[in-house]
PDB file of N, CA and C in Angstrom:
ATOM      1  N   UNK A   1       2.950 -36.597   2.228  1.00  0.00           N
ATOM      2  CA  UNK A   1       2.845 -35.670   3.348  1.00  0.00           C
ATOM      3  C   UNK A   1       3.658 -34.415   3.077  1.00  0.00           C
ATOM      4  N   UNK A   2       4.777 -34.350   2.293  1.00  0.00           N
ATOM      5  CA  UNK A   2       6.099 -33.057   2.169  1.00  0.00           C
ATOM      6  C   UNK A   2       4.990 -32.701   0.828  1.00  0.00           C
ATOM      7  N   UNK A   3       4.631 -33.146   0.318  1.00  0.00           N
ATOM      8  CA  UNK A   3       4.015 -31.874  -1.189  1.00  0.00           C
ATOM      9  C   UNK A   3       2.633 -31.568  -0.624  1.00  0.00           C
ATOM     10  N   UNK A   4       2.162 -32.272   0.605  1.00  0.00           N
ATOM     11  CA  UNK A   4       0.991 -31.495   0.965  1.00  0.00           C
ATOM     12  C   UNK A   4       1.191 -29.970   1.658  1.00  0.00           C
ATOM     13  N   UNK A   5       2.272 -30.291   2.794  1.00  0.00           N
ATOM     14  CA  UNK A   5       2.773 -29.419   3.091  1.00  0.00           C
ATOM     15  C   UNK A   5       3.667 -28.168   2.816  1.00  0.00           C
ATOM     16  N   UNK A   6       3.962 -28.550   1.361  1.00  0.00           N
ATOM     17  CA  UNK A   6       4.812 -27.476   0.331  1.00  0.00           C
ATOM     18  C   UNK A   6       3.820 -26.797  -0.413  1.00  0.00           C
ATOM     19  N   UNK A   7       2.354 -27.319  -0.038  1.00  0.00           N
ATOM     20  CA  UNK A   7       1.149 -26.617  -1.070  1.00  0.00           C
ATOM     21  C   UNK A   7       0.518 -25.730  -0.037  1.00  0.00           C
ATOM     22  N   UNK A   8       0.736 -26.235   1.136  1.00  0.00           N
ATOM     23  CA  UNK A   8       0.009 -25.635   2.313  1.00  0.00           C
ATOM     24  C   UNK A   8       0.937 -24.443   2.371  1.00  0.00           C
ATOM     25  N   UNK A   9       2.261 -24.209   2.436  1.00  0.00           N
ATOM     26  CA  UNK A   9       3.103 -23.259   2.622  1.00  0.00           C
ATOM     27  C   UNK A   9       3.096 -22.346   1.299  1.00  0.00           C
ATOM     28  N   UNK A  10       3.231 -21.569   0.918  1.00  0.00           N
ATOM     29  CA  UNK A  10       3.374 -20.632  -0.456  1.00  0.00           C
ATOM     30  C   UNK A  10       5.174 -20.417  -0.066  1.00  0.00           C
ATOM     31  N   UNK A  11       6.089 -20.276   0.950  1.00  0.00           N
ATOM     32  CA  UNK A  11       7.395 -20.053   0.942  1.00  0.00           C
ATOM     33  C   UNK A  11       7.727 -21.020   0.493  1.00  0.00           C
ATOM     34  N   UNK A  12       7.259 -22.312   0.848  1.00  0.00           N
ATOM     35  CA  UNK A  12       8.473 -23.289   0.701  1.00  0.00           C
ATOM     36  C   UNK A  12       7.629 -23.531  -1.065  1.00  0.00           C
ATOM     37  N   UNK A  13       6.716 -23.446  -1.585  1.00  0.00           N
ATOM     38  CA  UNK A  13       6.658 -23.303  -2.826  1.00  0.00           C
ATOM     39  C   UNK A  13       7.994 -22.774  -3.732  1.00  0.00           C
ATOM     40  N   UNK A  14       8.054 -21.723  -3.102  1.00  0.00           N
ATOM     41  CA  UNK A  14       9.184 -20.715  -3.864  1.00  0.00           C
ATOM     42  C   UNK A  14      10.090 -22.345  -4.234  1.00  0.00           C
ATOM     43  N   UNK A  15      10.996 -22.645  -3.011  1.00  0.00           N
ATOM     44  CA  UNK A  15      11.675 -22.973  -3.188  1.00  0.00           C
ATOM     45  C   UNK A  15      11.841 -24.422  -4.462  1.00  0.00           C
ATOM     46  N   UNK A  16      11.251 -24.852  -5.050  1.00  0.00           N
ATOM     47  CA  UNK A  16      10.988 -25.441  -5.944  1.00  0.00           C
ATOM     48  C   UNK A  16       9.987 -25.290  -7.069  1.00  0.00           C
ATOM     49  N   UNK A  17      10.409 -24.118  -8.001  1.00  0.00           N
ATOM     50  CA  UNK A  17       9.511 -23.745  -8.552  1.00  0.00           C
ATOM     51  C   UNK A  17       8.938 -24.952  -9.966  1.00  0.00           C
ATOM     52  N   UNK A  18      10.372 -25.707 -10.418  1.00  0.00           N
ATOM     53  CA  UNK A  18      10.032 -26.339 -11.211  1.00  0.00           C
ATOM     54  C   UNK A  18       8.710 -27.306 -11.042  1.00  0.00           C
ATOM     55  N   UNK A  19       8.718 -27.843  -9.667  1.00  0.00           N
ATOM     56  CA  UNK A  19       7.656 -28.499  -8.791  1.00  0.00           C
ATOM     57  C   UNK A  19       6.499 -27.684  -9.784  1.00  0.00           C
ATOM     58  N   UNK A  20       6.117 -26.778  -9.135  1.00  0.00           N
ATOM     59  CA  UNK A  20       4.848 -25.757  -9.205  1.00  0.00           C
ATOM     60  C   UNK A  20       4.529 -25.942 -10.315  1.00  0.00           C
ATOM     61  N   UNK A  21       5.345 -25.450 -11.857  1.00  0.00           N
ATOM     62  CA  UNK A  21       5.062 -25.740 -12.511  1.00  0.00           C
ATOM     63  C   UNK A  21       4.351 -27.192 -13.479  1.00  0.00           C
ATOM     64  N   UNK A  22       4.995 -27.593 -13.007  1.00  0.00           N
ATOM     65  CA  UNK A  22       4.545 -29.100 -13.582  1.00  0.00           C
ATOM     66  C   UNK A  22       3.141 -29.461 -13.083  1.00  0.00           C
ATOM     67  N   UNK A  23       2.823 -29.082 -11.989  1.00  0.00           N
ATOM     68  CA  UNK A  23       1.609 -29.205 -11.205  1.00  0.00           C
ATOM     69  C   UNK A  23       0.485 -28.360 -11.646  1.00  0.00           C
ATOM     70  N   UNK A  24       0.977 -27.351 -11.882  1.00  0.00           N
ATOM     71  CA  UNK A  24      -0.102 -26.619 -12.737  1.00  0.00           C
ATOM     72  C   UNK A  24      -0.538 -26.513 -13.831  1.00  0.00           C
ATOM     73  N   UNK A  25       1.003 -26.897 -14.890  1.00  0.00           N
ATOM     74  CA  UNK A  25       0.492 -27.593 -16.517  1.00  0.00           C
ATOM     75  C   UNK A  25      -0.635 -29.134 -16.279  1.00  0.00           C
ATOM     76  N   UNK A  26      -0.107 -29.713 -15.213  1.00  0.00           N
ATOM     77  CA  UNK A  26      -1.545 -31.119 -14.811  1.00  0.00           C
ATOM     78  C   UNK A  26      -2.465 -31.023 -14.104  1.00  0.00           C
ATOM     79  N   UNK A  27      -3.136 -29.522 -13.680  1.00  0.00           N
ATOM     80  CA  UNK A  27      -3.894 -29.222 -13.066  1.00  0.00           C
ATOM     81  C   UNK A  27      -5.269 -29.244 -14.459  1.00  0.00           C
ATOM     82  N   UNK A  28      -6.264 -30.436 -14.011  1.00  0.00           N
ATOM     83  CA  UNK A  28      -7.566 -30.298 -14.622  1.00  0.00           C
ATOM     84  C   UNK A  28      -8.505 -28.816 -14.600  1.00  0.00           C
ATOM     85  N   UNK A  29      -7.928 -28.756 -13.089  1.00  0.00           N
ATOM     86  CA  UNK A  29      -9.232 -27.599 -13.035  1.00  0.00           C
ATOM     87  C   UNK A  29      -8.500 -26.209 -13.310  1.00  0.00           C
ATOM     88  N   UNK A  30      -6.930 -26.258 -13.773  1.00  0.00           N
ATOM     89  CA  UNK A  30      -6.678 -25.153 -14.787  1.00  0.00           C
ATOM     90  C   UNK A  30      -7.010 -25.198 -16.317  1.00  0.00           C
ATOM     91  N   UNK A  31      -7.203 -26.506 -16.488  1.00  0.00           N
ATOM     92  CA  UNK A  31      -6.876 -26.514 -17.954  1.00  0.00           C
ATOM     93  C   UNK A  31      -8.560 -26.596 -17.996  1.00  0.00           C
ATOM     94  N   UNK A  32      -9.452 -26.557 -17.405  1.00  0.00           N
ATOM     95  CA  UNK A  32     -10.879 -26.272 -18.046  1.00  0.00           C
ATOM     96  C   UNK A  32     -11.391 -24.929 -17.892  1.00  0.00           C
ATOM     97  N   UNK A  33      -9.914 -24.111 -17.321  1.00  0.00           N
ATOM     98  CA  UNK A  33     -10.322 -22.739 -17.232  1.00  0.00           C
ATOM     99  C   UNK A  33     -10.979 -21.626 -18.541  1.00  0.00           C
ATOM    100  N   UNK A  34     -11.136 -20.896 -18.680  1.00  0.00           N
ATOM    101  CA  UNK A  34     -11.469 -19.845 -19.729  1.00  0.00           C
ATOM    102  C   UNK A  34     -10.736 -19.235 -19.858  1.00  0.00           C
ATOM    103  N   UNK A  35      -9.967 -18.448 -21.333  1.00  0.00           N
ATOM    104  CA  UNK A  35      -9.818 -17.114 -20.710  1.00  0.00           C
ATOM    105  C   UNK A  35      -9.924 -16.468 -22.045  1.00  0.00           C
ATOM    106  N   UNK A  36      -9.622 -15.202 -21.938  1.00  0.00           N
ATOM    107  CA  UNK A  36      -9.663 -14.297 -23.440  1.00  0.00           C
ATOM    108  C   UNK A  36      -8.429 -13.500 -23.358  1.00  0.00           C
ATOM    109  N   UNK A  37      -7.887 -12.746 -24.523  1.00  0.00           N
ATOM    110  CA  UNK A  37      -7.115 -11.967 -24.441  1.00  0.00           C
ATOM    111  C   UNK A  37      -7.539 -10.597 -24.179  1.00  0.00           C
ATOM    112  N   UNK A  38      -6.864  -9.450 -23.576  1.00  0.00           N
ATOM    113  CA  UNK A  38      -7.619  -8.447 -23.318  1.00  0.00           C
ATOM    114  C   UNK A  38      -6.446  -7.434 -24.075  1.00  0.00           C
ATOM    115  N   UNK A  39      -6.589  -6.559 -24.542  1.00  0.00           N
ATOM    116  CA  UNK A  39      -5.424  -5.291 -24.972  1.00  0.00           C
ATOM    117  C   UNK A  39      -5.771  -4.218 -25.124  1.00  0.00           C
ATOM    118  N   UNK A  40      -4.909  -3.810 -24.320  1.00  0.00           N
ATOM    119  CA  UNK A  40      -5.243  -2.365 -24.386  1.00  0.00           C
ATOM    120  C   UNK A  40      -5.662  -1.562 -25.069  1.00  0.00           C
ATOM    121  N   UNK A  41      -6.909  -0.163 -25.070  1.00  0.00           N
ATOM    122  CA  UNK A  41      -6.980   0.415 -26.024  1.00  0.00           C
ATOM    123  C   UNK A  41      -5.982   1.315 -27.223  1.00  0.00           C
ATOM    124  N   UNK A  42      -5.974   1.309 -28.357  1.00  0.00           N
ATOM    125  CA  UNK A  42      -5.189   1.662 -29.348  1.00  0.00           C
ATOM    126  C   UNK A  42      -5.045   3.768 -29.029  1.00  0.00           C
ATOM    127  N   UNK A  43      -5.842   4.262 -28.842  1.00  0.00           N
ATOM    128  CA  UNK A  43      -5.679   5.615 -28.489  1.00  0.00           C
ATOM    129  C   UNK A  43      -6.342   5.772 -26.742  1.00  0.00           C
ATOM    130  N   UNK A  44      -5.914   6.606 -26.372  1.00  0.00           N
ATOM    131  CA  UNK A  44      -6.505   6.933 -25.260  1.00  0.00           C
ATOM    132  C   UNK A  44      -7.583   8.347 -25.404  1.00  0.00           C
ATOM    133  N   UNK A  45      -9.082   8.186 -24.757  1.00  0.00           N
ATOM    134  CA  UNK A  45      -9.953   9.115 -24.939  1.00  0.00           C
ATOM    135  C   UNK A  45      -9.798  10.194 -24.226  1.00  0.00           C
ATOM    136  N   UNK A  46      -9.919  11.020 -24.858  1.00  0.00           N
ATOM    137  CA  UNK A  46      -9.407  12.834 -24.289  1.00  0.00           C
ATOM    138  C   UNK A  46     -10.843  13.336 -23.609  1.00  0.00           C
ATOM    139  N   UNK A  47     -10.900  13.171 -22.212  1.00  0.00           N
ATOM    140  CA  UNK A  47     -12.268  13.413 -21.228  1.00  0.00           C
ATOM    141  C   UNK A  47     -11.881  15.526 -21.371  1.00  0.00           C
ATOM    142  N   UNK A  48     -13.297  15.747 -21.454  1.00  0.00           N
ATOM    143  CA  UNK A  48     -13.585  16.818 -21.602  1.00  0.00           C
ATOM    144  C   UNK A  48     -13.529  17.483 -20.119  1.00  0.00           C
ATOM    145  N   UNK A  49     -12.619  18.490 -20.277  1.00  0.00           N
ATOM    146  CA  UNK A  49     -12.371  19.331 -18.937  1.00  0.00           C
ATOM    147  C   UNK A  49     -13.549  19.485 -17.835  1.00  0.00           C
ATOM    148  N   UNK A  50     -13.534  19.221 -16.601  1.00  0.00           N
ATOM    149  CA  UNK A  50     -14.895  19.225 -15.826  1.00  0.00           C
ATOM    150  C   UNK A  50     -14.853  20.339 -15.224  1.00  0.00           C
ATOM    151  N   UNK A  51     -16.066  20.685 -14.167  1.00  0.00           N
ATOM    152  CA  UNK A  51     -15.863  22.010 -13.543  1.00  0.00           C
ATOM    153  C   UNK A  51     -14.922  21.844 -12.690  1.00  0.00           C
ATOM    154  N   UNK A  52     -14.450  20.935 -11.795  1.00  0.00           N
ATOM    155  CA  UNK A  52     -13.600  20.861 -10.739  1.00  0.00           C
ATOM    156  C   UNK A  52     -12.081  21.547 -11.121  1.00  0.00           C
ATOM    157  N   UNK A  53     -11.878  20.849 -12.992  1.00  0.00           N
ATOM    158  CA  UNK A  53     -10.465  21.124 -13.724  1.00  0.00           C
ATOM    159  C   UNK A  53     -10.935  23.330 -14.151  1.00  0.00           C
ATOM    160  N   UNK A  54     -12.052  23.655 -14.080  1.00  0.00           N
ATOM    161  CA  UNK A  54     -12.132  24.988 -14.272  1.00  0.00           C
ATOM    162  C   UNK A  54     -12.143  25.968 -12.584  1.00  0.00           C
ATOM    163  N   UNK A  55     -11.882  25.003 -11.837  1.00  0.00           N
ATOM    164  CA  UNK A  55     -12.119  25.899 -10.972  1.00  0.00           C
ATOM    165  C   UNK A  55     -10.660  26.075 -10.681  1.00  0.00           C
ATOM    166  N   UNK A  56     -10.219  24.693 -10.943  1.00  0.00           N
ATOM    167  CA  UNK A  56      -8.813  24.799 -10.508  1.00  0.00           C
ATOM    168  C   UNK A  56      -7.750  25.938 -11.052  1.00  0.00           C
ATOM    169  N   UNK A  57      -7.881  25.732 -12.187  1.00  0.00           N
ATOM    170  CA  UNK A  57      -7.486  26.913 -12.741  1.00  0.00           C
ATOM    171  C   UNK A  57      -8.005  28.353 -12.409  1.00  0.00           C
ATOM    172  N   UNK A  58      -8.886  28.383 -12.087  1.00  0.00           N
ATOM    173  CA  UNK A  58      -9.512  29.820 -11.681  1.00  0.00           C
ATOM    174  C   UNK A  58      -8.819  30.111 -10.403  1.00  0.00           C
ATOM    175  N   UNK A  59      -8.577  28.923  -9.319  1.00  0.00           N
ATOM    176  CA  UNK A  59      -7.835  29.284  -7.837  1.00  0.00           C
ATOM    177  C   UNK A  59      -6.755  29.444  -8.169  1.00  0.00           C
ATOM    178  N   UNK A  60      -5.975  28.511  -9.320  1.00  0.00           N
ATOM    179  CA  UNK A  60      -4.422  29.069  -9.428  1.00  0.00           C
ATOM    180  C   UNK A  60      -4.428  30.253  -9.942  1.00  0.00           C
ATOM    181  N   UNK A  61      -4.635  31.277 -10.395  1.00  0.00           N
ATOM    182  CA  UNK A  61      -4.738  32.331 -11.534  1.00  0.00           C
ATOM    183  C   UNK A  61      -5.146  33.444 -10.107  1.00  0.00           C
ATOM    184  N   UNK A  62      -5.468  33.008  -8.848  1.00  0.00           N
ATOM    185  CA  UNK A  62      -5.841  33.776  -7.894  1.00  0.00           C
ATOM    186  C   UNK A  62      -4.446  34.114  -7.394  1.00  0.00           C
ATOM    187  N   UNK A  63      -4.077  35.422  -6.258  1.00  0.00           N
ATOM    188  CA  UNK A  63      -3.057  36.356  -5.509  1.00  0.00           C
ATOM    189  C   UNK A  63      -3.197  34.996  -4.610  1.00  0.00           C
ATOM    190  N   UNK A  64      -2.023  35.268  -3.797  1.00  0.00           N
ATOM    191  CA  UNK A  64      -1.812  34.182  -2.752  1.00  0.00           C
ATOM    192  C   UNK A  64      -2.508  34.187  -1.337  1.00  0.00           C
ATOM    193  N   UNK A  65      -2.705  35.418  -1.783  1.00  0.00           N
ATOM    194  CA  UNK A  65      -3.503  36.506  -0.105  1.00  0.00           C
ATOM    195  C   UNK A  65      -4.952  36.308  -0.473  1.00  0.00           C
ATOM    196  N   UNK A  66      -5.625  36.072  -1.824  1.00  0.00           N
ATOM    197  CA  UNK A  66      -7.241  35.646  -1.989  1.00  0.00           C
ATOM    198  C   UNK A  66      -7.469  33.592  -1.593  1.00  0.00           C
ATOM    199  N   UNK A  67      -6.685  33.305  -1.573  1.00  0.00           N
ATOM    200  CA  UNK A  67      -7.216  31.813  -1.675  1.00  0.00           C
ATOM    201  C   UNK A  67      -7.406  31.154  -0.087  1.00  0.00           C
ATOM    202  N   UNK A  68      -8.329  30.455  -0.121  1.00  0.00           N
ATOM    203  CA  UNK A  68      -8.983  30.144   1.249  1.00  0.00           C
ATOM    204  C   UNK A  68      -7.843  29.458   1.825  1.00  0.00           C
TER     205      UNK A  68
END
């Protein structure tokens, strides 16, 4: 009845984490899970300036007294 209710609660989880663990290394329906590794890309792709990034610049480059 107390580990049903320590599963039902996520606080009182905290409080015994070693619990948790052990329960989840003997969890079947973790261990038939999937997974893959994922990592990040090695360079990041340089997106080609859009009109929104040319206008912007065109409003900053404007007097303070022209901009809407």
């Amino acid at each position: 009845m107390q580990q049903a209710q320590a599963c039902a609660n996520p606080f009182a989880m905290m409080l015994d984490p070693e619990r948790i663990l052990r329960a989840v290394e003997a969890s079947e329906r973790l261990n038939h899970l999937h997974s893959r590794i994922c990592r990040p890309l090695d360079k990041a792709v340089a997106a080609a300036p859009s009109a929104g990034a040319e206008f912007d610049l065109l409003v900053d480059g404007l007097p303070d007294d022209e901009r809407a």
